[in-house]
Protein backbone atom coordinates (compact mmCIF):
# COMPACT_ATOMS: atom_id res chain seq x y z
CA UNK A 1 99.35 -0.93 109.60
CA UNK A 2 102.06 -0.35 111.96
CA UNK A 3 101.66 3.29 113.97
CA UNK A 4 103.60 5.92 112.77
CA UNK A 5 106.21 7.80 115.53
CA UNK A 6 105.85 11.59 115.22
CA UNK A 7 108.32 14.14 115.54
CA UNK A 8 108.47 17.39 117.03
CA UNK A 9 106.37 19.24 114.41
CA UNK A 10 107.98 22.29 113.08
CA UNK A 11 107.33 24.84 110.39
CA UNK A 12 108.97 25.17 107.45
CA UNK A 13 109.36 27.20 103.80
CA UNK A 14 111.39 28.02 100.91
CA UNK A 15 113.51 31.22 101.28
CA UNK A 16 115.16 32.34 97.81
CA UNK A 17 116.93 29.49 97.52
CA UNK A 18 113.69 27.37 97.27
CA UNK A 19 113.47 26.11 93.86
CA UNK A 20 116.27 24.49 94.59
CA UNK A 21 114.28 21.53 96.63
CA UNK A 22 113.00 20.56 93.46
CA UNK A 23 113.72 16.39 93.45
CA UNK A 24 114.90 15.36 89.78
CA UNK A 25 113.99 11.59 90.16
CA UNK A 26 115.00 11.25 86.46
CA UNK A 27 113.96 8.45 83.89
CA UNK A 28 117.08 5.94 84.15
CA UNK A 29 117.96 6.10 80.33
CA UNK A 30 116.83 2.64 79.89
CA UNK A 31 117.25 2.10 75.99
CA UNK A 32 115.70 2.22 73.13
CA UNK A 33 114.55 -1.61 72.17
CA UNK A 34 111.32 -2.13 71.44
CA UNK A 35 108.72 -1.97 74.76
CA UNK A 36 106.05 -4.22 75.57
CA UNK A 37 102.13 -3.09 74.28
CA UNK A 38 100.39 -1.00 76.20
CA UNK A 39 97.76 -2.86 78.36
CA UNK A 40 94.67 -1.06 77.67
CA UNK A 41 91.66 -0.73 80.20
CA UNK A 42 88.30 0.55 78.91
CA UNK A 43 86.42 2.96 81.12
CA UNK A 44 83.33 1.22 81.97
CA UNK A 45 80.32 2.23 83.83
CA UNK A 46 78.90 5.54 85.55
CA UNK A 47 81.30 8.52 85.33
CA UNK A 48 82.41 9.61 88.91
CA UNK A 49 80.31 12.60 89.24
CA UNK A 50 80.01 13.04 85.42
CA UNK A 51 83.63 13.68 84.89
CA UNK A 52 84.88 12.84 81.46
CA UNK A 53 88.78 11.66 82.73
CA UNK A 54 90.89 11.94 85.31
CA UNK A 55 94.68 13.16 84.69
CA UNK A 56 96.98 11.04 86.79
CA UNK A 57 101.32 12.22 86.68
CA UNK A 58 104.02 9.90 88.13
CA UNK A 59 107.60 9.20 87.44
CA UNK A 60 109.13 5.55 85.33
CA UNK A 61 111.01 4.88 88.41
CA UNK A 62 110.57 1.73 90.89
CA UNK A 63 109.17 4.36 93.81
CA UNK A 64 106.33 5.46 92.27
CA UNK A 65 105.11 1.59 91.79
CA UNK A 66 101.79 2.53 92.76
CA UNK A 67 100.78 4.47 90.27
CA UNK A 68 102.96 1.80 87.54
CA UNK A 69 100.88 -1.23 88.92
CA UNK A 70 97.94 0.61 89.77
CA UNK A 71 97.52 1.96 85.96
CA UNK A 72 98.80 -1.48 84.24
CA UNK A 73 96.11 -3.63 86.10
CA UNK A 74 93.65 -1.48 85.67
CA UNK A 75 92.73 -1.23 89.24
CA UNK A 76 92.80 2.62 89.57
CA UNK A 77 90.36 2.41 86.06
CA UNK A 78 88.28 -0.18 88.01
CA UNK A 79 87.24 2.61 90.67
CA UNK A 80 86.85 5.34 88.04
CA UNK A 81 84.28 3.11 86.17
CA UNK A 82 82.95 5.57 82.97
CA UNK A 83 85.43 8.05 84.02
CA UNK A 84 88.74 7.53 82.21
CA UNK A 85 92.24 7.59 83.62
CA UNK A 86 94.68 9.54 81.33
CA UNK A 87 98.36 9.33 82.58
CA UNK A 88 101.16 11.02 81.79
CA UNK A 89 104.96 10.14 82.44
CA UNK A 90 107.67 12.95 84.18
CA UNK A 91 110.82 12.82 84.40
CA UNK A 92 111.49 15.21 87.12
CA UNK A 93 109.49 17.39 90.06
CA UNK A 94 109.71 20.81 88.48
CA UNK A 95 107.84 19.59 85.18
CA UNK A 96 105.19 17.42 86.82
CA UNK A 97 104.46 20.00 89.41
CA UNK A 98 104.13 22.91 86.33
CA UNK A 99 101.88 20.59 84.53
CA UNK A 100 99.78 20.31 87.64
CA UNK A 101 99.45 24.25 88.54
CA UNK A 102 98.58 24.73 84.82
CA UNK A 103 95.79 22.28 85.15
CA UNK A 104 97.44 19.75 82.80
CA UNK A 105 97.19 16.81 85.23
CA UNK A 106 94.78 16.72 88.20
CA UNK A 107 96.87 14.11 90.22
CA UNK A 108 100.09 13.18 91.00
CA UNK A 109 102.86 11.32 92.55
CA UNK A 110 105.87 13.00 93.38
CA UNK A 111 108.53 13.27 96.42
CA UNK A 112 108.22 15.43 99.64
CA UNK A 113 110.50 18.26 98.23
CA UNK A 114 108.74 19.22 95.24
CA UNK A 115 105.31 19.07 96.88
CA UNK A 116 106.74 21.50 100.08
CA UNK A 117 108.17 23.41 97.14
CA UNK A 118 105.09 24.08 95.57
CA UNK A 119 102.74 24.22 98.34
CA UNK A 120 105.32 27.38 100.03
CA UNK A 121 105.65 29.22 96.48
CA UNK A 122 101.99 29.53 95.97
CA UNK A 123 101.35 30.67 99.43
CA UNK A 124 99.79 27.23 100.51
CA UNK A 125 97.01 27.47 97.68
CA UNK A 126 98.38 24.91 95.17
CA UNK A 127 98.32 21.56 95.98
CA UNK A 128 97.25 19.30 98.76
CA UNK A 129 99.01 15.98 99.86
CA UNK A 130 96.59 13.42 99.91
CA UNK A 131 97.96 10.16 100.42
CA UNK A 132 101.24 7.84 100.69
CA UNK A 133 102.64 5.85 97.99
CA UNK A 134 106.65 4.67 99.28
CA UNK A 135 108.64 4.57 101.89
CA UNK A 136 112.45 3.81 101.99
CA UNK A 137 114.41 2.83 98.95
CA UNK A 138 117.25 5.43 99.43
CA UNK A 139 121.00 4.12 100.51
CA UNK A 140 124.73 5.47 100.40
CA UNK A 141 126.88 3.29 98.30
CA UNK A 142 130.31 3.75 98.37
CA UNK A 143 133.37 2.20 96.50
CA UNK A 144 134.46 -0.49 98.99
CA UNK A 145 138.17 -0.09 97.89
CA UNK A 146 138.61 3.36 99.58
CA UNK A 147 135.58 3.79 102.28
CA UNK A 148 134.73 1.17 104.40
CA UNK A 149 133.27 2.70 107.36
CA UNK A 150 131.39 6.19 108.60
CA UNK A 151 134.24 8.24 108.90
CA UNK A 152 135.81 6.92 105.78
CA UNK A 153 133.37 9.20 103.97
CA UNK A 154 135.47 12.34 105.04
CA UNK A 155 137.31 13.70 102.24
CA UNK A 156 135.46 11.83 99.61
CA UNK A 157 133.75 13.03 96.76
CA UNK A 158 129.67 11.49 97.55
CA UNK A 159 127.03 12.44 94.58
CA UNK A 160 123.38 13.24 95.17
CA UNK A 161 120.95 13.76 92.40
CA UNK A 162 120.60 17.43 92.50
CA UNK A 163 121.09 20.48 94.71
CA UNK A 164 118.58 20.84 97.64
CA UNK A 165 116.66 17.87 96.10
CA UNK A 166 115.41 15.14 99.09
CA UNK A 167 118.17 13.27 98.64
CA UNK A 168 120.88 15.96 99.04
CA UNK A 169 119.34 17.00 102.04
CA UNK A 170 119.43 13.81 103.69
CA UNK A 171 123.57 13.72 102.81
CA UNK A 172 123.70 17.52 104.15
CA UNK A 173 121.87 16.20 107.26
CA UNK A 174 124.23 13.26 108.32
CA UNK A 175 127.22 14.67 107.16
CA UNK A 176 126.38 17.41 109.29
CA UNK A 177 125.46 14.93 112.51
CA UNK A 178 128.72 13.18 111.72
CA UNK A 179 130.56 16.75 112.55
CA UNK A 180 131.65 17.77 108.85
CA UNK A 181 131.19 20.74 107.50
CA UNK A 182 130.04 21.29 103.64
CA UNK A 183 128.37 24.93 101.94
CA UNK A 184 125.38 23.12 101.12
CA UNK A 185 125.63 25.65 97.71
CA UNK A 186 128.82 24.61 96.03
CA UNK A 187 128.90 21.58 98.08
CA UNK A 188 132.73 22.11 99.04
CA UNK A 189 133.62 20.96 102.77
CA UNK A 190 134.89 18.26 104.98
CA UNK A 191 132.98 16.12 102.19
CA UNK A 192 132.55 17.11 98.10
CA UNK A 193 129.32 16.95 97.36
CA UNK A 194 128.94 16.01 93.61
CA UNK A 195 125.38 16.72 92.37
CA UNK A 196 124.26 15.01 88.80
CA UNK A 197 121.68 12.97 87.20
CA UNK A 198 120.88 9.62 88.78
CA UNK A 199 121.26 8.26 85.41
CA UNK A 200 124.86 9.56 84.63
CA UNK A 201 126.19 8.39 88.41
CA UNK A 202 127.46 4.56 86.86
CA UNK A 203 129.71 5.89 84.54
CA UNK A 204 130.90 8.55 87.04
CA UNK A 205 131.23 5.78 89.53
CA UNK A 206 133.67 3.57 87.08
CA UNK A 207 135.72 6.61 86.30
CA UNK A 208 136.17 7.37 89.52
CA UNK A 209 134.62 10.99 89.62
CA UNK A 210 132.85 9.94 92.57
CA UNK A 211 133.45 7.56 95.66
CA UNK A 212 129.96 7.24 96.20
CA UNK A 213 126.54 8.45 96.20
CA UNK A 214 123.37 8.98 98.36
CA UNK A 215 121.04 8.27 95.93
CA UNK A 216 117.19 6.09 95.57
CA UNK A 217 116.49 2.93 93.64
CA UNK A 218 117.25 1.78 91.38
CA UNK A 219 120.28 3.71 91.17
CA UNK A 220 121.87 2.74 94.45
CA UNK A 221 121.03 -1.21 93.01
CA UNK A 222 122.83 0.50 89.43
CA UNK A 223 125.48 1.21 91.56
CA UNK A 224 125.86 -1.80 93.21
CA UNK A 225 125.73 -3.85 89.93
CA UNK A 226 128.98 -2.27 89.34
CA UNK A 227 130.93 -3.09 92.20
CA UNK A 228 129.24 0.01 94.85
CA UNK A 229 128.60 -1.98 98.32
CA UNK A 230 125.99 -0.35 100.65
CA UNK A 231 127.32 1.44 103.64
CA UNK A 232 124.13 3.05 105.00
CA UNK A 233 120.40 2.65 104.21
CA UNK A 234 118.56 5.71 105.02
CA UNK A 235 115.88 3.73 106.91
CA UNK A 236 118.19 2.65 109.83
CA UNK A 237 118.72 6.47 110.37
CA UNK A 238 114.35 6.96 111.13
CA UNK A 239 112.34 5.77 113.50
CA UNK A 240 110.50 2.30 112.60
CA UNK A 241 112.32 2.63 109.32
CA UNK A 242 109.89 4.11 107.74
CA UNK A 243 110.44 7.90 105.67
CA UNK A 244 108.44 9.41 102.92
CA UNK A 245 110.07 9.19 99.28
CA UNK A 246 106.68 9.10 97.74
CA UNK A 247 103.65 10.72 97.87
CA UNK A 248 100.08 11.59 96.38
CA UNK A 249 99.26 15.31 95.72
CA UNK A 250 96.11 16.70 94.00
CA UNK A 251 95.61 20.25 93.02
CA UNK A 252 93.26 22.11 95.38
CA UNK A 253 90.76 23.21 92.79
CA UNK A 254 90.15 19.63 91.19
CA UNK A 255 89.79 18.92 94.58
CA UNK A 256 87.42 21.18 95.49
CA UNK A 257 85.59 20.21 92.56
CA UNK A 258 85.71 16.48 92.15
CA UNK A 259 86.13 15.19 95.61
CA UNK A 260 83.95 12.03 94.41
CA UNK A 261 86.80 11.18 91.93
CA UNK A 262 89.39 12.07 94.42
CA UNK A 263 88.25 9.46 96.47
CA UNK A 264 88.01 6.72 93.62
CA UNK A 265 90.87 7.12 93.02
CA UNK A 266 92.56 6.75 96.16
CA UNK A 267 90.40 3.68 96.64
CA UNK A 268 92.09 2.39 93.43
CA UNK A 269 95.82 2.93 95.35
CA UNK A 270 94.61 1.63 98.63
CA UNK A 271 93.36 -1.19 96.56
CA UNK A 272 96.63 -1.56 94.23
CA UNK A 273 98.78 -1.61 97.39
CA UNK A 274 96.88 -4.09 99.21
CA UNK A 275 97.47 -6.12 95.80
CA UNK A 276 101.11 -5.39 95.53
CA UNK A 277 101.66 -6.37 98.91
CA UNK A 278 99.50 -9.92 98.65
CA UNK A 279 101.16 -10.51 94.85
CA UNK A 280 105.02 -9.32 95.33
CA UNK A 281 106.09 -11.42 92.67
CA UNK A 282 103.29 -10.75 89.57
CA UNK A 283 103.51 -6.55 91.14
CA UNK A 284 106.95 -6.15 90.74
CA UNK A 285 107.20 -8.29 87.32
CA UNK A 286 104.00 -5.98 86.86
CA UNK A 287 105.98 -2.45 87.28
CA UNK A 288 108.92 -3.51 85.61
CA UNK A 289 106.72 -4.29 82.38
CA UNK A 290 104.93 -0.71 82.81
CA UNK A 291 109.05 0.42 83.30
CA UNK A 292 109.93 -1.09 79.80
CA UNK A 293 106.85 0.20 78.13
CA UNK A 294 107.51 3.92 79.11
CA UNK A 295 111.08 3.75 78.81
CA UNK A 296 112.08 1.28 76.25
CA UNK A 297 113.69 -1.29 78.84
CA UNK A 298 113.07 -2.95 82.16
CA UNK A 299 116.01 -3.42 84.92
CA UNK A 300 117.50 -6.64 85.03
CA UNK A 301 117.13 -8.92 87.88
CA UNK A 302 120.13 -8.21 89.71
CA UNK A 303 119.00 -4.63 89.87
CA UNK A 304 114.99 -4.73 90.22
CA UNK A 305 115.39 -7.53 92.99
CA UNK A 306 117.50 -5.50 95.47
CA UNK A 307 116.03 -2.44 94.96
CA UNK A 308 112.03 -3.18 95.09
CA UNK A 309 113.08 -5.54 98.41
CA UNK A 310 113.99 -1.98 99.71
CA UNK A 311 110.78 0.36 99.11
CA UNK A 312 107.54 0.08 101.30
CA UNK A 313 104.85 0.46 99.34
CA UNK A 314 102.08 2.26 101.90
CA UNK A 315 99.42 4.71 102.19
CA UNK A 316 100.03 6.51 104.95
CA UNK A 317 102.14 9.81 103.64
CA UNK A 318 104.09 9.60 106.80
CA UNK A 319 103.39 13.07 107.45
CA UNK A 320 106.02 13.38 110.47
CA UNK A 321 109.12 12.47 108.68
CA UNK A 322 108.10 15.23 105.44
CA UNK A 323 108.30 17.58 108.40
CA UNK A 324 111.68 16.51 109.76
CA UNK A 325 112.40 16.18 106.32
CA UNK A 326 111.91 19.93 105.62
CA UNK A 327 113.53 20.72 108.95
CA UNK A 328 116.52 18.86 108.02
CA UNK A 329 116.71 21.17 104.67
CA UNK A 330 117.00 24.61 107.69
CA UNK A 331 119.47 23.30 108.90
CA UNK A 332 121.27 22.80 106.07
CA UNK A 333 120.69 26.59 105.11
CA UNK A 334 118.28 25.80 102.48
CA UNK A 335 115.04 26.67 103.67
CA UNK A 336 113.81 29.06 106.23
CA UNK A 337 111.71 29.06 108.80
CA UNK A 338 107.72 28.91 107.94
CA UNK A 339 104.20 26.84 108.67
CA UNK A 340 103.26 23.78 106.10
CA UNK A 341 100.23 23.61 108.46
CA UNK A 342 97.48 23.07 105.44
CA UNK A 343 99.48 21.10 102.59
CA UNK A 344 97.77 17.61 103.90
CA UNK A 345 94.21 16.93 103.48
CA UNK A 346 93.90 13.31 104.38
CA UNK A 347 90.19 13.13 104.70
CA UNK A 348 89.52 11.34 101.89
CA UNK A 349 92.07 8.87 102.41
CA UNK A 350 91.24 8.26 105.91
CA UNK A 351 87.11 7.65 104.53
CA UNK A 352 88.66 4.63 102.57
CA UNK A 353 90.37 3.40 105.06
CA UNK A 354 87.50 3.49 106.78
CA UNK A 355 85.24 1.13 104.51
CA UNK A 356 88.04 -0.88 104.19
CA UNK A 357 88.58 -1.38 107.88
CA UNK A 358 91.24 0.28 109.12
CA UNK A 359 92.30 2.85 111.43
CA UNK A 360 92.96 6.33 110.29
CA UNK A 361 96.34 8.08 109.53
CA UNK A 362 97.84 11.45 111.07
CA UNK A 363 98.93 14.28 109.60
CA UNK A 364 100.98 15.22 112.59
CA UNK A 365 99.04 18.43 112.68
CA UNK A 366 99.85 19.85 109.09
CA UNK A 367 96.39 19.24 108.03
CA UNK A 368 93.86 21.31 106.38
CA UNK A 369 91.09 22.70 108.69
């Protein structure tokens, strides 16, 4: 696995405005025709450490693959054995990270925002990141007919999926480097910043609400389908192209409890990417199927194909650029200053590696002593 650069580290946390970071990666409001059968996989075997099931949360949306192939295939079953994996589908950060704190899933995959959300607003004692899922994915497409360069973007109207969320920081961040000035609250500046629903942004893009948006995929692909070109991928902007959009979080008490099962399963997505990564064709054909059967339709080729070409599926959580991340969100006046040293534990992780061969992952020194 290629090494990770690491940034300055730096310590971050919510101030009031902190709820705002939650990332609404929302369900693209596929349809309604009728979705493939579920692919059952029987729990077979010793339970992990005599526990009954395992409670796994992730999003229907192409970054969060992992956990769509993973559960399809039955690989992250195959590691549980007798132990059963119980999923359930979220639409958005805030939900999926409520349902974990109240104990109604034990694992999840969400983005970098809502995990630093939680971790801050429960005093570091709610969560722990535990592993990568996705990297990339994430682009600014414009309409080609008004901006066809950088500085084009000025006076535009760009939309991001929702205040403070990762995406809207990222657009607050380079507008910012490119000299423009915005109030990252009403989004009013040298640049309007427009925040709605992924899911709404093609019709607001043919009515010409918007010139544009920062956005992930599928949506930038969405866009593009109807007549958006690319202007920027966010991965030219870091370091070996590589950023977290994706990762693996696990309450600290199941944790602290179930470490055995912890570990199965993140031998299950170590497994699933490696499998994903040798079968590109069958994992994306794979994710799309798990896409129609949660959501009632898959994307169509001219969408999917873009779009998974453009997420790194990995399991390194890329701990530096969640950091810079967060940093990026202070100086965009929506966080202040204060230490995420503690919200990775990547012990487990770093164990399966381990068996499987490889070297070990940093958590550039946010890690749990």
């Amino acid at each position: 696995m290629p090494a990770t650069r690491t940034f300055p580290r730096r310590g971050l946390a919510a101030a009031a405005v902190l709820p705002l970071l939650a990332v609404i990666l929302t369900a693209c409001g596929y349809g309604s025709q009728a979705a493939p059968a579920p692919v059952a996989h029987a729990a077979k075997g010793p339970k992990v450490g005599g526990l009954d099931t395992v409670r796994i949360g992730y999003f229907p949306n192409l970054t969060h693959a992992t956990a769509l192939v993973g559960d399809r295939e039955g690989i992250l079953q195959r590691e549980l054995g007798g132990t059963k994996v119980s999923t359930a589908s979220f639409n958005a950060g805030p939900s999926e990270i409520e349902a974990l704190n109240a104990g109604s899933i034990d694992i999840g995959f969400i983005g970098p925002s809502p995990a630093v959300n939680a971790y801050v607003k429960s005093g570091g004692r709610s969560l722990r990141i535990i592993g990568g899922s996705a990297s990339g994915g994430v682009k600014l497409v414009v309409n080609p007919e008004k901006i066809t360069s950088p500085s084009d973007v000025e006076g535009k109207r760009i939309a991001t999926p929702q205040l403070g969320n990762t995406q809207d920081v990222a657009f607050l961040n380079w507008a910012a480097e490119q000299g423009w000035k915005v109030d990252s609250q009403s989004g009013k500046g040298d640049v309007s910043v427009v925040r709605m629903q992924n899911k709404v942004m093609p019709g607001a893009y043919r009515s010409g609400a918007i010139d544009g948006a920062w956005v992930p995929e599928p949506t930038a692909s969405r866009l593009v389908a109807t007549g958006a070109k690319v202007l920027l991928d966010e991965a030219d902007l870091w370091p070996d192209g590589k950023f977290v959009i994706t990762n693996m979080v696990v309450s600290q008490k199941f944790l602290a409890e179930h470490p055995d099962a912890v570990e199965a399963v993140l031998r299950g997505t170590v497994k699933t990417n490696a499998w994903m990564e040798a079968n590109p064709a069958k994992a994306k054909a794979s994710a799309n199927a798990k896409l129609e059967e949660l959501t009632g339709k898959g994307l169509p080729a001219d969408e999917i194909d873009p779009a998974w070409q453009a997420i790194t599926f990995t399991d390194d959580p890329l701990a530096a650029t969640l950091d810079a991340q967060a940093d990026h969100a202070v100086r965009a006046g929506l966080l202040a200053q204060v230490d995420l040293a503690g919200i990775y534990d990547l012990k487990p992780l770093n164990k399966v590696l381990a068996a499987e061969g490889r070297p070990a992952v940093p958590d550039a020194g946010l890690g749990v002593k």
